[in-house]
C-alpha atoms as a PDB file:
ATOM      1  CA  UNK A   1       0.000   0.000   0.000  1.00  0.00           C
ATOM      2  CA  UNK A   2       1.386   3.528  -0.997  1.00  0.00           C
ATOM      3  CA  UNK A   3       1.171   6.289   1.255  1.00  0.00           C
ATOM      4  CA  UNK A   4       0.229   8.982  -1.168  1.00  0.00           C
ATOM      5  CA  UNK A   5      -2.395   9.051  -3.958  1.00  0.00           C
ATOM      6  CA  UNK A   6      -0.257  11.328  -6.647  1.00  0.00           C
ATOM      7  CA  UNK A   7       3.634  11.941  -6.894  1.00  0.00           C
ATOM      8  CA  UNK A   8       5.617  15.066  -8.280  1.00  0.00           C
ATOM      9  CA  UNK A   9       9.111  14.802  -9.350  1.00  0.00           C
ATOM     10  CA  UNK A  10      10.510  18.139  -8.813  1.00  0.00           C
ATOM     11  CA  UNK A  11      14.289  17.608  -8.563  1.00  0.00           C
ATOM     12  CA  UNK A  12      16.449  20.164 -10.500  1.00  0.00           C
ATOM     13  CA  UNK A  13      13.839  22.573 -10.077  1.00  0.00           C
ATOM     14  CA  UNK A  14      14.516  26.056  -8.106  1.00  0.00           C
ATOM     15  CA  UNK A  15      12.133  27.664  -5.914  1.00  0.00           C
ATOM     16  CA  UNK A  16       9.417  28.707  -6.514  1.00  0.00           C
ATOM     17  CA  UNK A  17       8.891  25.924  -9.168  1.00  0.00           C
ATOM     18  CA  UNK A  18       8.726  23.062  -6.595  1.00  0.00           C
ATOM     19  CA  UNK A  19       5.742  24.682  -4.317  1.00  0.00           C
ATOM     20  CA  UNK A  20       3.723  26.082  -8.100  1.00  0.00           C
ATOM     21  CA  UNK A  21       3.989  22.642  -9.505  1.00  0.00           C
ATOM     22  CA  UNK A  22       2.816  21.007  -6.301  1.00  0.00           C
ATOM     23  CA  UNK A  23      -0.098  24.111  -5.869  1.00  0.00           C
ATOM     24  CA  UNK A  24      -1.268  22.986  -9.776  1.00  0.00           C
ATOM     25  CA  UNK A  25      -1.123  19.127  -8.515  1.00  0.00           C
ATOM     26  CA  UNK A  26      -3.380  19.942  -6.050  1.00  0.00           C
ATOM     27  CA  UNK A  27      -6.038  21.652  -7.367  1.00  0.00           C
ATOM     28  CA  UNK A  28      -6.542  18.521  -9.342  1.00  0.00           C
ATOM     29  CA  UNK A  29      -6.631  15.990  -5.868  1.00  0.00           C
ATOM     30  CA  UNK A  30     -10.039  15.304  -4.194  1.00  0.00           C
ATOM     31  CA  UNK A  31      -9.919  16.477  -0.404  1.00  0.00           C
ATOM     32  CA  UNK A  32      -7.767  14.150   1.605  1.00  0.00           C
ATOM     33  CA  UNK A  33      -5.687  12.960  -0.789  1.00  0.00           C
ATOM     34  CA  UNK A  34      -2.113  12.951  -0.010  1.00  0.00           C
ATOM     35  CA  UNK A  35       0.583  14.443  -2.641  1.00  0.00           C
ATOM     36  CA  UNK A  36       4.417  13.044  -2.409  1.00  0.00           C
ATOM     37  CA  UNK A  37       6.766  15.778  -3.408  1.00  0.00           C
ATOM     38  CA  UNK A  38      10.541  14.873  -4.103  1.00  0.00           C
ATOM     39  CA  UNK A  39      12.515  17.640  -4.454  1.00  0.00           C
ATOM     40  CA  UNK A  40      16.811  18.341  -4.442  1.00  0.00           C
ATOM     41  CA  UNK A  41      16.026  21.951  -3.932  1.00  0.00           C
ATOM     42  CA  UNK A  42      17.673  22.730   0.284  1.00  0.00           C
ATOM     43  CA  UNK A  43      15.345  25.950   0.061  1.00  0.00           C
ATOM     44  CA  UNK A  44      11.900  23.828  -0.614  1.00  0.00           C
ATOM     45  CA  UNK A  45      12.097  22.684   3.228  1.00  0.00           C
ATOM     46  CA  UNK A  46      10.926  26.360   4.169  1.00  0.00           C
ATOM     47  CA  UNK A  47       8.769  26.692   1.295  1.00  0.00           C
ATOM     48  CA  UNK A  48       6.671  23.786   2.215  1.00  0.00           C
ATOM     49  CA  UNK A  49       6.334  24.500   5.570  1.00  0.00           C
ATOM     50  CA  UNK A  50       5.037  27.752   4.767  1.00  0.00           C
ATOM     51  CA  UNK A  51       2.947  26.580   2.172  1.00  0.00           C
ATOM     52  CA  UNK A  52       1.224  24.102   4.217  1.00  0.00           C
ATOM     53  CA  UNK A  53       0.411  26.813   7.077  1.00  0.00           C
ATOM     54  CA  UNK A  54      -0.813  29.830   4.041  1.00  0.00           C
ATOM     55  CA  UNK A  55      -2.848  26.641   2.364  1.00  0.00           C
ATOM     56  CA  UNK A  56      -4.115  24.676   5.182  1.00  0.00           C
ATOM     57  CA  UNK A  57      -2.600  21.490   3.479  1.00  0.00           C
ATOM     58  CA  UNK A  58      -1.191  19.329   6.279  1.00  0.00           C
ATOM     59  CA  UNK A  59       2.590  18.608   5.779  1.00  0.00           C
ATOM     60  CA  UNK A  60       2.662  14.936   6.478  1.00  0.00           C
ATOM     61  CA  UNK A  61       6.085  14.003   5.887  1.00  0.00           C
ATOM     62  CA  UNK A  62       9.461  16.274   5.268  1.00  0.00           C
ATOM     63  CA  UNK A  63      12.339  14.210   5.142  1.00  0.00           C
ATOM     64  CA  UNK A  64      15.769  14.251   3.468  1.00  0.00           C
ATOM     65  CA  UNK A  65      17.891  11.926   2.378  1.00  0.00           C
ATOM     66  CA  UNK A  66      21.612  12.508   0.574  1.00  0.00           C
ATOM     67  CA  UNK A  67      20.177  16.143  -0.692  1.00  0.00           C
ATOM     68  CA  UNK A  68      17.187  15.003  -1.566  1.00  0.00           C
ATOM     69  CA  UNK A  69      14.011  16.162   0.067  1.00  0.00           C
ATOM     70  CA  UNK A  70      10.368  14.451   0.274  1.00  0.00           C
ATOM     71  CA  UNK A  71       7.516  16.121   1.130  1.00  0.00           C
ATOM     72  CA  UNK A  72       3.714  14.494   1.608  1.00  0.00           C
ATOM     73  CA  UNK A  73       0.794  16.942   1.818  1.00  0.00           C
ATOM     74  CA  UNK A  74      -2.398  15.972   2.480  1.00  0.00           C
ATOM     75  CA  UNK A  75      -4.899  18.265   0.567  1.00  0.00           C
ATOM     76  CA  UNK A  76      -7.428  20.302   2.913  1.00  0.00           C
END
């Protein structure tokens, strides 16, 4: 069993692409899905986090692992 519903591949990509790709993922999720983000982009920890507080998303996982970061949000 996954633990998210829709992924985003975001590595390589500078902010602000990271959070606008994962905003445009989003708006196509039902309520209570969950969106995993992976993402090589150190500034995208911040990003998220304030994301998830100005969206009301719920940051479910942000993790990092040899420069890479993963992110699950769980849409509102």
């Amino acid at each position: 069993m996954t633990e998210y519903d829709q992924e985003l591949d975001a590595c390589g990509l500078s902010c602000p692409l990271p959070i606008l790709r994962a905003k445009k993922a989003l708006t196509r999720m039902a309520s209570g899905e969950v969106l995993r983000i992976i993402a090589t982009d150190p500034g995208s920890v911040k990003d998220f986090e304030a994301f998830s507080r100005q969206t009301g998303h719920e940051l479910l996982e942000s993790t990092e692992d040899r420069g890479t970061f993963y992110y699950r949000l769980k849409k509102a």
